[in-house]
N, C-alpha and C. Protein backbone atom coordinates (compact mmCIF):
# COMPACT_ATOMS: atom_id res chain seq x y z
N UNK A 1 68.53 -50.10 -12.51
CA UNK A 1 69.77 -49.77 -11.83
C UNK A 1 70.45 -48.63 -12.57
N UNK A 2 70.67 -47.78 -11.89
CA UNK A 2 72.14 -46.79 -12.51
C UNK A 2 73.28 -47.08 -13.07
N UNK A 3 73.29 -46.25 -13.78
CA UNK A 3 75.23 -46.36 -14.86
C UNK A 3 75.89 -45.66 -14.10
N UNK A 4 77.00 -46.56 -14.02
CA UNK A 4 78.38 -45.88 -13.35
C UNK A 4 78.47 -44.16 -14.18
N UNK A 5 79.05 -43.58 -13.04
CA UNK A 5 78.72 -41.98 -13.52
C UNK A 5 80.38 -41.48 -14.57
N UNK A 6 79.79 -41.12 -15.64
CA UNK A 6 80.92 -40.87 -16.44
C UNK A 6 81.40 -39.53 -16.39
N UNK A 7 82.80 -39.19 -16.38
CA UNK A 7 83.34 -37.87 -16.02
C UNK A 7 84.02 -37.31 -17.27
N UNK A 8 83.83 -36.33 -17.65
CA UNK A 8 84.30 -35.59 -18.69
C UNK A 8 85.35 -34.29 -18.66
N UNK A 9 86.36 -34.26 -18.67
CA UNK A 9 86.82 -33.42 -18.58
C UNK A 9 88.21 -32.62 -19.89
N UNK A 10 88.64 -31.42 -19.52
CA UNK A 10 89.89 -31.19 -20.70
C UNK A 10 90.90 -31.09 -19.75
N UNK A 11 92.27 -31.56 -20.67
CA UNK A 11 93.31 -31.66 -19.84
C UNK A 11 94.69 -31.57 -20.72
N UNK A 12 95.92 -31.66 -20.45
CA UNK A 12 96.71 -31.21 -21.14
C UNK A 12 97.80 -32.60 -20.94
N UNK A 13 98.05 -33.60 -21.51
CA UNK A 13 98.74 -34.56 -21.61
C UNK A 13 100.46 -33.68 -21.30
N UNK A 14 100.95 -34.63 -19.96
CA UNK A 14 101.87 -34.31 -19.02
C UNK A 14 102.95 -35.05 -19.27
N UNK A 15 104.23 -34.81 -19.61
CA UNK A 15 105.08 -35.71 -19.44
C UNK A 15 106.65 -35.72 -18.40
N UNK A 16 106.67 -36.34 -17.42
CA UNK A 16 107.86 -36.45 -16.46
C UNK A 16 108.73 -37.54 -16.52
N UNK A 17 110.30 -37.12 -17.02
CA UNK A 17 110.91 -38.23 -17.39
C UNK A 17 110.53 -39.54 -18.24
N UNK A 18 110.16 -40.56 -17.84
CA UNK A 18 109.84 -41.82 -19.21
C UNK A 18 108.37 -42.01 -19.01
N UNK A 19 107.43 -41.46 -17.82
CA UNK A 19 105.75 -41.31 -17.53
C UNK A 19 105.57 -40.20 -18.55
N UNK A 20 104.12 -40.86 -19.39
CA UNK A 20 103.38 -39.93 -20.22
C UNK A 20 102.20 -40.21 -19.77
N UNK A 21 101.02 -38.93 -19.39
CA UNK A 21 99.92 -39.47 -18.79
C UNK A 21 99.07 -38.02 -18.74
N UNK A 22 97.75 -38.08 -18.31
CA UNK A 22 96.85 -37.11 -18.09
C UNK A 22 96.36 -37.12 -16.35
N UNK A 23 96.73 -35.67 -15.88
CA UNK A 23 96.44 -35.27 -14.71
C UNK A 23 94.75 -35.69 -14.55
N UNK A 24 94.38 -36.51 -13.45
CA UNK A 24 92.96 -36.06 -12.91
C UNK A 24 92.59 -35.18 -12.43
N UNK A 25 91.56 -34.13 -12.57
CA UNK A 25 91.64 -32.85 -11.51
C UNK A 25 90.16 -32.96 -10.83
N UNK A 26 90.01 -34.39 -10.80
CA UNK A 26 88.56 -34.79 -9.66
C UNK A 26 89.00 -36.01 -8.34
N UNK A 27 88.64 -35.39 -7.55
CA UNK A 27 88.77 -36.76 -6.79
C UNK A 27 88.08 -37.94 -6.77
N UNK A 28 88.29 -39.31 -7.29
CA UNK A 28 87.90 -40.84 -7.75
C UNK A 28 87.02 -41.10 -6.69
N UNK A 29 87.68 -40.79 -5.40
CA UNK A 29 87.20 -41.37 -4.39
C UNK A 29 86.37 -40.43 -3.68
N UNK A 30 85.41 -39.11 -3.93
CA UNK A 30 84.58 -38.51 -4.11
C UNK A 30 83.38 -38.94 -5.02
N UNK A 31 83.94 -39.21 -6.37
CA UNK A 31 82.86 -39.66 -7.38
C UNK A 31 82.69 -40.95 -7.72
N UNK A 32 83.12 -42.06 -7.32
CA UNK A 32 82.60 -43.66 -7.30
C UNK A 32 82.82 -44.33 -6.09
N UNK A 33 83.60 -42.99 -5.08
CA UNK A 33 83.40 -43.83 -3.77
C UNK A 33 84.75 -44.68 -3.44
N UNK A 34 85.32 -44.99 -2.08
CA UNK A 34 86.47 -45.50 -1.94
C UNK A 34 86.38 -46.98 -2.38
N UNK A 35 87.73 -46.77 -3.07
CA UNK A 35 88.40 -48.10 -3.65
C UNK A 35 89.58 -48.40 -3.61
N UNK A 36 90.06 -49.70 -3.28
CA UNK A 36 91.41 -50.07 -3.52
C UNK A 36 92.37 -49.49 -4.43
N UNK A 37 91.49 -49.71 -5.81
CA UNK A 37 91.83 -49.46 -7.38
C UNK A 37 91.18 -48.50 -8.23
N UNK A 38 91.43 -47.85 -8.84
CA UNK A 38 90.38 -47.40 -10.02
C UNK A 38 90.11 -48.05 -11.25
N UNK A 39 90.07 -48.81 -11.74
CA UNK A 39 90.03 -49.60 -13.05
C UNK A 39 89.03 -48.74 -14.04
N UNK A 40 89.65 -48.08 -14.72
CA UNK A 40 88.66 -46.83 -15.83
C UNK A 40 88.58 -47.05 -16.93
N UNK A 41 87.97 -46.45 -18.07
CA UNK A 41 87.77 -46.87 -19.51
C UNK A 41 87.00 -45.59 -20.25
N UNK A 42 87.38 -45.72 -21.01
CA UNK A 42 86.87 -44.44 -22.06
C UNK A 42 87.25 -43.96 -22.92
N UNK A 43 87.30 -42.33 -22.92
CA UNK A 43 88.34 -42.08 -24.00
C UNK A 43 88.84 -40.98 -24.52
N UNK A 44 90.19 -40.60 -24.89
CA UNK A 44 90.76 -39.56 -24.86
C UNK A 44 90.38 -39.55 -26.46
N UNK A 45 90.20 -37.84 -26.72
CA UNK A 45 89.67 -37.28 -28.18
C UNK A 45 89.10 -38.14 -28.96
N UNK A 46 87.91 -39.05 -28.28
CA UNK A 46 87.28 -40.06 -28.69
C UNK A 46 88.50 -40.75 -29.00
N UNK A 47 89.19 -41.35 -28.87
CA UNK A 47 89.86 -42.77 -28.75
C UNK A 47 90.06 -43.95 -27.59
N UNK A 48 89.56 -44.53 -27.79
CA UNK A 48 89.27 -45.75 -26.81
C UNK A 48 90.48 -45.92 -26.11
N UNK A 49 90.55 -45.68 -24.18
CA UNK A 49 91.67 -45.68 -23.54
C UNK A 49 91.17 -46.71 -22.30
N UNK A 50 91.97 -47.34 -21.59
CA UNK A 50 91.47 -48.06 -20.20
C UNK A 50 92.73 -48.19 -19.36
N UNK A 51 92.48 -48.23 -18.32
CA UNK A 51 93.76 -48.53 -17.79
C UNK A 51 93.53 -48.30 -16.35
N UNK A 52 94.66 -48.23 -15.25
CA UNK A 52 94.19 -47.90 -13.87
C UNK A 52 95.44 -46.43 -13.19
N UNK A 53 93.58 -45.91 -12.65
CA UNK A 53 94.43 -44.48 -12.03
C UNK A 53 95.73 -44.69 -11.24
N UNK A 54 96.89 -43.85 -11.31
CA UNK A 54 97.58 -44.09 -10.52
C UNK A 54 97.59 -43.08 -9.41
N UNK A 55 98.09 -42.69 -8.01
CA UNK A 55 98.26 -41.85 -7.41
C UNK A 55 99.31 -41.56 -6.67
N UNK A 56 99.60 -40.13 -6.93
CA UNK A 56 100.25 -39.35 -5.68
C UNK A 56 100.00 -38.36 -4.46
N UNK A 57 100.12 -39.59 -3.45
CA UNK A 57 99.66 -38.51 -2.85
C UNK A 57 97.83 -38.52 -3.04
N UNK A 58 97.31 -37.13 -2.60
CA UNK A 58 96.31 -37.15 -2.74
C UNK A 58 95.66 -36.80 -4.17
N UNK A 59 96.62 -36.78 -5.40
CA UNK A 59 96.63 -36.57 -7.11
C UNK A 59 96.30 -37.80 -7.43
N UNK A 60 95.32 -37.68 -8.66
CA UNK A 60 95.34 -39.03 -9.29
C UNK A 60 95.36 -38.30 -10.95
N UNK A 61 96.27 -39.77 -11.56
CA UNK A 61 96.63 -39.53 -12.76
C UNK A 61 96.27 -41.20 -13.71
N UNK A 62 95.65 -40.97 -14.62
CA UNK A 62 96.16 -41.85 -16.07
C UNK A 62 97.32 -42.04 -16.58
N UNK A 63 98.39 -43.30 -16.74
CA UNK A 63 99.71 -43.01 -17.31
C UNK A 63 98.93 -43.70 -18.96
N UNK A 64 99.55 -43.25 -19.88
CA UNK A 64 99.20 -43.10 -21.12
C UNK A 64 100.73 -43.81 -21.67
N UNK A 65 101.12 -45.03 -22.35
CA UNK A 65 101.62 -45.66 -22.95
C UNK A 65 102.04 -45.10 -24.44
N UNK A 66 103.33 -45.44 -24.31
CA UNK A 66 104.36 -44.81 -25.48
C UNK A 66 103.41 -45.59 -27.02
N UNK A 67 103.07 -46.80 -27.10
CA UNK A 67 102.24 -47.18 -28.04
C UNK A 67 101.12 -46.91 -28.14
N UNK A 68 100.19 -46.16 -27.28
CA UNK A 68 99.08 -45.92 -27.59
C UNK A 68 98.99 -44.32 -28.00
N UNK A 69 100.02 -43.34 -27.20
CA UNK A 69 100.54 -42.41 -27.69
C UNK A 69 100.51 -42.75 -29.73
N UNK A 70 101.36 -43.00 -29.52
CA UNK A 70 101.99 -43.20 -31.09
C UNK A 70 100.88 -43.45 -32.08
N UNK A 71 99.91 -44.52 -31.94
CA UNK A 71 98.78 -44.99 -32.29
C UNK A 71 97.46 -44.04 -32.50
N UNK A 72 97.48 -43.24 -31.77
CA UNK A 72 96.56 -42.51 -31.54
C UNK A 72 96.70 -40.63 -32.26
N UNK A 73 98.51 -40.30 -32.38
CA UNK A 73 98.65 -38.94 -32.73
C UNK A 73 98.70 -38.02 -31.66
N UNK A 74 98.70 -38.60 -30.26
CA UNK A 74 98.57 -38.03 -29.17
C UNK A 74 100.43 -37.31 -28.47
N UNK A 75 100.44 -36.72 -28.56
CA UNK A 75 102.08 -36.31 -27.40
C UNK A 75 101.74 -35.49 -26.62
N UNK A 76 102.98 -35.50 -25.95
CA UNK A 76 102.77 -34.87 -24.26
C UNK A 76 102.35 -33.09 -24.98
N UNK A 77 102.11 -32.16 -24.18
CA UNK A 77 101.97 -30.75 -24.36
C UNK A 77 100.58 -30.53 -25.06
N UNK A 78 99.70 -31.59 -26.27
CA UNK A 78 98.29 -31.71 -26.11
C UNK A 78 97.78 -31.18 -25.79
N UNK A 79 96.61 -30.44 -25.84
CA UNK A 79 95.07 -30.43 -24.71
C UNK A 79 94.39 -31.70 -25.57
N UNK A 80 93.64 -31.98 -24.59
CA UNK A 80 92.66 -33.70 -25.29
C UNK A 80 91.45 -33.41 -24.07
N UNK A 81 90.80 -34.06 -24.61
CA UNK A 81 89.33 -33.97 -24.01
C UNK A 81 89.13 -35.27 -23.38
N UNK A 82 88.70 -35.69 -22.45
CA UNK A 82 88.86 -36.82 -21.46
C UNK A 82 87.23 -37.72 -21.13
N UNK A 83 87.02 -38.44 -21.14
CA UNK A 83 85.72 -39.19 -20.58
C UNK A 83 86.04 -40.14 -19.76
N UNK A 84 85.80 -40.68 -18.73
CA UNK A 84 86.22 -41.54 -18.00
C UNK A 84 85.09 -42.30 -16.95
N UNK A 85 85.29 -43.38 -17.00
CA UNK A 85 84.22 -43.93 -16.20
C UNK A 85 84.56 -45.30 -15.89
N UNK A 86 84.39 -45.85 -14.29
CA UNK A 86 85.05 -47.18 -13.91
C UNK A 86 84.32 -48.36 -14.48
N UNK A 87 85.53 -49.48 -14.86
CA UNK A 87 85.52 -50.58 -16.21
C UNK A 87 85.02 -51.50 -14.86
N UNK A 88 84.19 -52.46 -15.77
CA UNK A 88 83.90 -53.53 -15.49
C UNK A 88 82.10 -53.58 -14.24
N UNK A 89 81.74 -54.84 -13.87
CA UNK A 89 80.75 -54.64 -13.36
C UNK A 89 81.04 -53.52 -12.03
N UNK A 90 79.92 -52.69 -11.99
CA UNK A 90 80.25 -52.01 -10.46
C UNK A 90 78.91 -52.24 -9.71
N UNK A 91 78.93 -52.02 -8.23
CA UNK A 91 77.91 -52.66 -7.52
C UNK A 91 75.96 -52.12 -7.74
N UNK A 92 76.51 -50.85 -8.38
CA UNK A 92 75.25 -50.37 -8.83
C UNK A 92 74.47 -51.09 -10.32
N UNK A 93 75.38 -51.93 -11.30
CA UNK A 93 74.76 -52.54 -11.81
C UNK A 93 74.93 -53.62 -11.69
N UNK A 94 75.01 -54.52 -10.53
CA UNK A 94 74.49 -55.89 -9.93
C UNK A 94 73.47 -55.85 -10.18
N UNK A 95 73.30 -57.50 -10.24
CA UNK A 95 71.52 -58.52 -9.91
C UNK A 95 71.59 -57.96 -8.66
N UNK A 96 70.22 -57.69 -8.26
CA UNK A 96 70.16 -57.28 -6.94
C UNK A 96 70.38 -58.44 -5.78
N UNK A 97 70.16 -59.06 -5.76
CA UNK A 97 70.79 -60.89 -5.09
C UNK A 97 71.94 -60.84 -4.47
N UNK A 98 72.83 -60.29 -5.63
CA UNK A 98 74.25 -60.24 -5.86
C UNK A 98 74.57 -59.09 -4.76
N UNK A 99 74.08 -57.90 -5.36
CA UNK A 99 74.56 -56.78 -4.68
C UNK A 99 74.08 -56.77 -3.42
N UNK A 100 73.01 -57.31 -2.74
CA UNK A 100 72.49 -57.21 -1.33
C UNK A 100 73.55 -58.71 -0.60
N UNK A 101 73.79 -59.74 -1.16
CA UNK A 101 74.65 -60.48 -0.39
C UNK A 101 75.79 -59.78 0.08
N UNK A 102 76.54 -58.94 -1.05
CA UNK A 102 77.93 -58.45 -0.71
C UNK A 102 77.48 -57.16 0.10
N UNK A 103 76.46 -56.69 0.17
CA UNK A 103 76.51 -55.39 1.26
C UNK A 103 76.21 -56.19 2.66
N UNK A 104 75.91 -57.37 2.39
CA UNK A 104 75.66 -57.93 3.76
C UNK A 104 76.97 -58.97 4.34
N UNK A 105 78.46 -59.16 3.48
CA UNK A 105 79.00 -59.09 4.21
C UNK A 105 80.47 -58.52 3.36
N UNK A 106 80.64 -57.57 4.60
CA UNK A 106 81.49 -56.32 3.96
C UNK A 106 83.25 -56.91 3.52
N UNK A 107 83.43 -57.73 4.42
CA UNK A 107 84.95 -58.81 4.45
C UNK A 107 84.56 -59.16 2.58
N UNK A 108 83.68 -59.63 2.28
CA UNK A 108 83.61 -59.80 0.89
C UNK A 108 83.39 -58.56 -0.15
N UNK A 109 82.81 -57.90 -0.07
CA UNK A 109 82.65 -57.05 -0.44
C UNK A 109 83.67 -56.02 -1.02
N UNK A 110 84.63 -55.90 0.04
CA UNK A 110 85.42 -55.10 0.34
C UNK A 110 86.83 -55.92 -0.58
N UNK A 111 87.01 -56.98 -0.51
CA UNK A 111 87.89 -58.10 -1.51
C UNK A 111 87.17 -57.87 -2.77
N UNK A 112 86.37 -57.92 -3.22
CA UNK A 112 85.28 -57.91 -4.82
C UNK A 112 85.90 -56.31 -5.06
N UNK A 113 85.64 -55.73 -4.61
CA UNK A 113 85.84 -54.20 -5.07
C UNK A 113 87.28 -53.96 -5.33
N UNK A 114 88.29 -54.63 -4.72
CA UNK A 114 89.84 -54.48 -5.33
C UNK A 114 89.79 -55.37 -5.91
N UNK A 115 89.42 -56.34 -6.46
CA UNK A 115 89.79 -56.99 -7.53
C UNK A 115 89.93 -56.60 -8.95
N UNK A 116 90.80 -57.07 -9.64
CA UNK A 116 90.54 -56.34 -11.17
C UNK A 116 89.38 -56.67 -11.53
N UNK A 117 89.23 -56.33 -12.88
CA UNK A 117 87.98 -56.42 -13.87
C UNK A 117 87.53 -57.45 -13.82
N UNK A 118 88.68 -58.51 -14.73
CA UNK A 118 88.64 -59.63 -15.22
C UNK A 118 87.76 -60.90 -14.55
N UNK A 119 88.52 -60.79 -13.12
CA UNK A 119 87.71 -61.36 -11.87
C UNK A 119 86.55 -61.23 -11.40
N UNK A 120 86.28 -59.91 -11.49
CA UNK A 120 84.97 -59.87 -10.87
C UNK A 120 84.01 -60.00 -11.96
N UNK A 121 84.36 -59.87 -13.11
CA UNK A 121 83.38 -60.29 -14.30
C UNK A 121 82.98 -61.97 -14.17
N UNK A 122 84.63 -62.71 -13.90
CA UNK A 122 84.44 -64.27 -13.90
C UNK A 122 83.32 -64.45 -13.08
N UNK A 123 83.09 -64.26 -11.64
CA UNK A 123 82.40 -64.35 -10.78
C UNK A 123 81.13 -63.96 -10.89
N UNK A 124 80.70 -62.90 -11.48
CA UNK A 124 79.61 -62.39 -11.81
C UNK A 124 78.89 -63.82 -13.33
N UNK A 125 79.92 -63.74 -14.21
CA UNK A 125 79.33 -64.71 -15.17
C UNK A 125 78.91 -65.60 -14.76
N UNK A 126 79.83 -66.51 -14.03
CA UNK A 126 79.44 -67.90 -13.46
C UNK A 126 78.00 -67.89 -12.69
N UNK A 127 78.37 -67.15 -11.64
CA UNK A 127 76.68 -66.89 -11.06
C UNK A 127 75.24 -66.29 -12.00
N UNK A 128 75.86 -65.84 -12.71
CA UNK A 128 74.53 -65.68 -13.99
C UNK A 128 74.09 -66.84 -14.71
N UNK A 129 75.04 -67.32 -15.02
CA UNK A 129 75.07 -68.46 -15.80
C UNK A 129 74.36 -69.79 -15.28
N UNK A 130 73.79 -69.67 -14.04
CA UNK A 130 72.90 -70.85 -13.88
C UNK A 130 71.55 -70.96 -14.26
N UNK A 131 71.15 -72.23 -14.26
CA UNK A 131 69.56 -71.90 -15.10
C UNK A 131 68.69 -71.73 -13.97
N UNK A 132 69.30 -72.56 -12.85
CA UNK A 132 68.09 -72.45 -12.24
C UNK A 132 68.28 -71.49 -10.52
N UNK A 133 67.22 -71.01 -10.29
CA UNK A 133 67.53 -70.04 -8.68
C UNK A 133 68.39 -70.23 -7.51
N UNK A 134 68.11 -72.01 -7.54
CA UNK A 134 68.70 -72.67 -6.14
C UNK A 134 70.22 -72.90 -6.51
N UNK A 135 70.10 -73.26 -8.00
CA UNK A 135 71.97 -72.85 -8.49
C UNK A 135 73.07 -71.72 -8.14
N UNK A 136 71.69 -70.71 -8.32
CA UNK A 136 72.38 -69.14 -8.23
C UNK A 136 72.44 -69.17 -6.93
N UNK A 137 71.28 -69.12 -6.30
CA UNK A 137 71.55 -68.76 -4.77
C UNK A 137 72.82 -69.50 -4.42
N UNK A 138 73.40 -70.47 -4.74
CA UNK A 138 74.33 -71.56 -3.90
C UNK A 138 75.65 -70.79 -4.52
N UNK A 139 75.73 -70.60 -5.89
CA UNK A 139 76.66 -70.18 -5.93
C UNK A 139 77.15 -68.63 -5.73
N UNK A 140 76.18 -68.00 -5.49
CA UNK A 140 76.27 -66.07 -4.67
C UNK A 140 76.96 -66.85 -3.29
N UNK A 141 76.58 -68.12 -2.57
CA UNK A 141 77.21 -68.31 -1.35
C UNK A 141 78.32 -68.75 -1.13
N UNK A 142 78.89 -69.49 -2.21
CA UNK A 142 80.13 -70.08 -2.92
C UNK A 142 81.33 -68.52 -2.99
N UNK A 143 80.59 -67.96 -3.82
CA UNK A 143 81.47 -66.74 -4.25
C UNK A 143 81.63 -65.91 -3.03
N UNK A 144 81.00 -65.60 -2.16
CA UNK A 144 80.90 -64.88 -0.63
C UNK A 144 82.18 -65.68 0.39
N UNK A 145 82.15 -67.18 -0.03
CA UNK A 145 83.10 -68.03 1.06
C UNK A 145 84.35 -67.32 0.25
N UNK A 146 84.23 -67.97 -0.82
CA UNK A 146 85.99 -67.59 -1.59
C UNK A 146 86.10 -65.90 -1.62
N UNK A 147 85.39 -64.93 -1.58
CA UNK A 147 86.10 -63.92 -0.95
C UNK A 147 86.81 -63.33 -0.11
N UNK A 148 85.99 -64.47 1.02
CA UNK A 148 86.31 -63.88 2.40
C UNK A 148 87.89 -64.62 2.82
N UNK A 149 87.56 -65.36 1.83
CA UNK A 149 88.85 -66.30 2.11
C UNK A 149 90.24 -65.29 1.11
N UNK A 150 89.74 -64.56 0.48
CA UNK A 150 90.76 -63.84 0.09
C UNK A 150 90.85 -64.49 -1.63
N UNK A 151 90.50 -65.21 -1.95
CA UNK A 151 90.59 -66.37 -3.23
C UNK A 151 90.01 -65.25 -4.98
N UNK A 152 90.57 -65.15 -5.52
CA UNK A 152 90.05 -64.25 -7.00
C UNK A 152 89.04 -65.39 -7.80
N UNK A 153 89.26 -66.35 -7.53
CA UNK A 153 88.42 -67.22 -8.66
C UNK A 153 87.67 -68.62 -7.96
N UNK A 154 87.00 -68.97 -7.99
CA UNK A 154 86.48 -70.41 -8.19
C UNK A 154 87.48 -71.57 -8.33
């Protein structure tokens, strides 16, 4: 399976009123495809950053936190060098089981993909976590009901 595609770019840390953050100058939903959310991770001048794109409009931005600022040596007016790439499982590195149930029904699918991280990791663990096939299979069908039903967890 493929790695989520990582984006690299330079940019100049922006600050408007009490928002401190780095402009995106790619479109998200060009390069991983439409999503509810962006949930990203990586890292500014090699320092480990995560967080979720925000947008205006058709702009998307990173807001960058007054403590991680501080932590890091980072302030607004900067240039910093950027890597970025979406956190957590994405459908290209699914069990294939996994990933062909949810393309087969999109009502789930489509709930899994806005979910945060956290969630869709739970869901993914649990269904790994069985020993045996007829476990997994039951519970990929388990996790498909409680999507559709709108439900984040088990």
């Amino acid at each position: 399976m493929s790695e989520t595609k990582q984006i690299s770019f330079d940019a100049v840390v922006e600050s408007e009123g009490k928002f401190t953050f780095v402009a995106i100058p790619f479109s998200p939903r060009e390069v991983w495809g439409a999503k509810p959310r962006f949930s990203v991770c990586g890292t500014i001048n090699e320092k480990a950053v995560r967080g979720t794109l925000g947008a205006l409009g058709q702009d998307y931005f990173l807001r960058l936190g007054a403590t991680w600022l501080r932590d890091n040596g980072i302030n607004p007016g900067d240039q910093v060098n950027v890597m970025l790439a979406l956190e957590g499982p994405q459908e290209e590195n699914l069990a294939e089981e996994i990933k062909l149930a949810l393309i087969a029904n999109e009502k789930a699918k489509t709930f899994f993909d806005g979910l945060p991280t956290f969630y869709r990791k739970n869901f993914i663990r649990w269904i790994e976590s069985a020993k045996r096939g007829e476990t997994r299979t039951k519970r990929i069908k388990e996790m498909l009901i409680l999507l559709e039903e709108g439900k984040r967890e088990k």
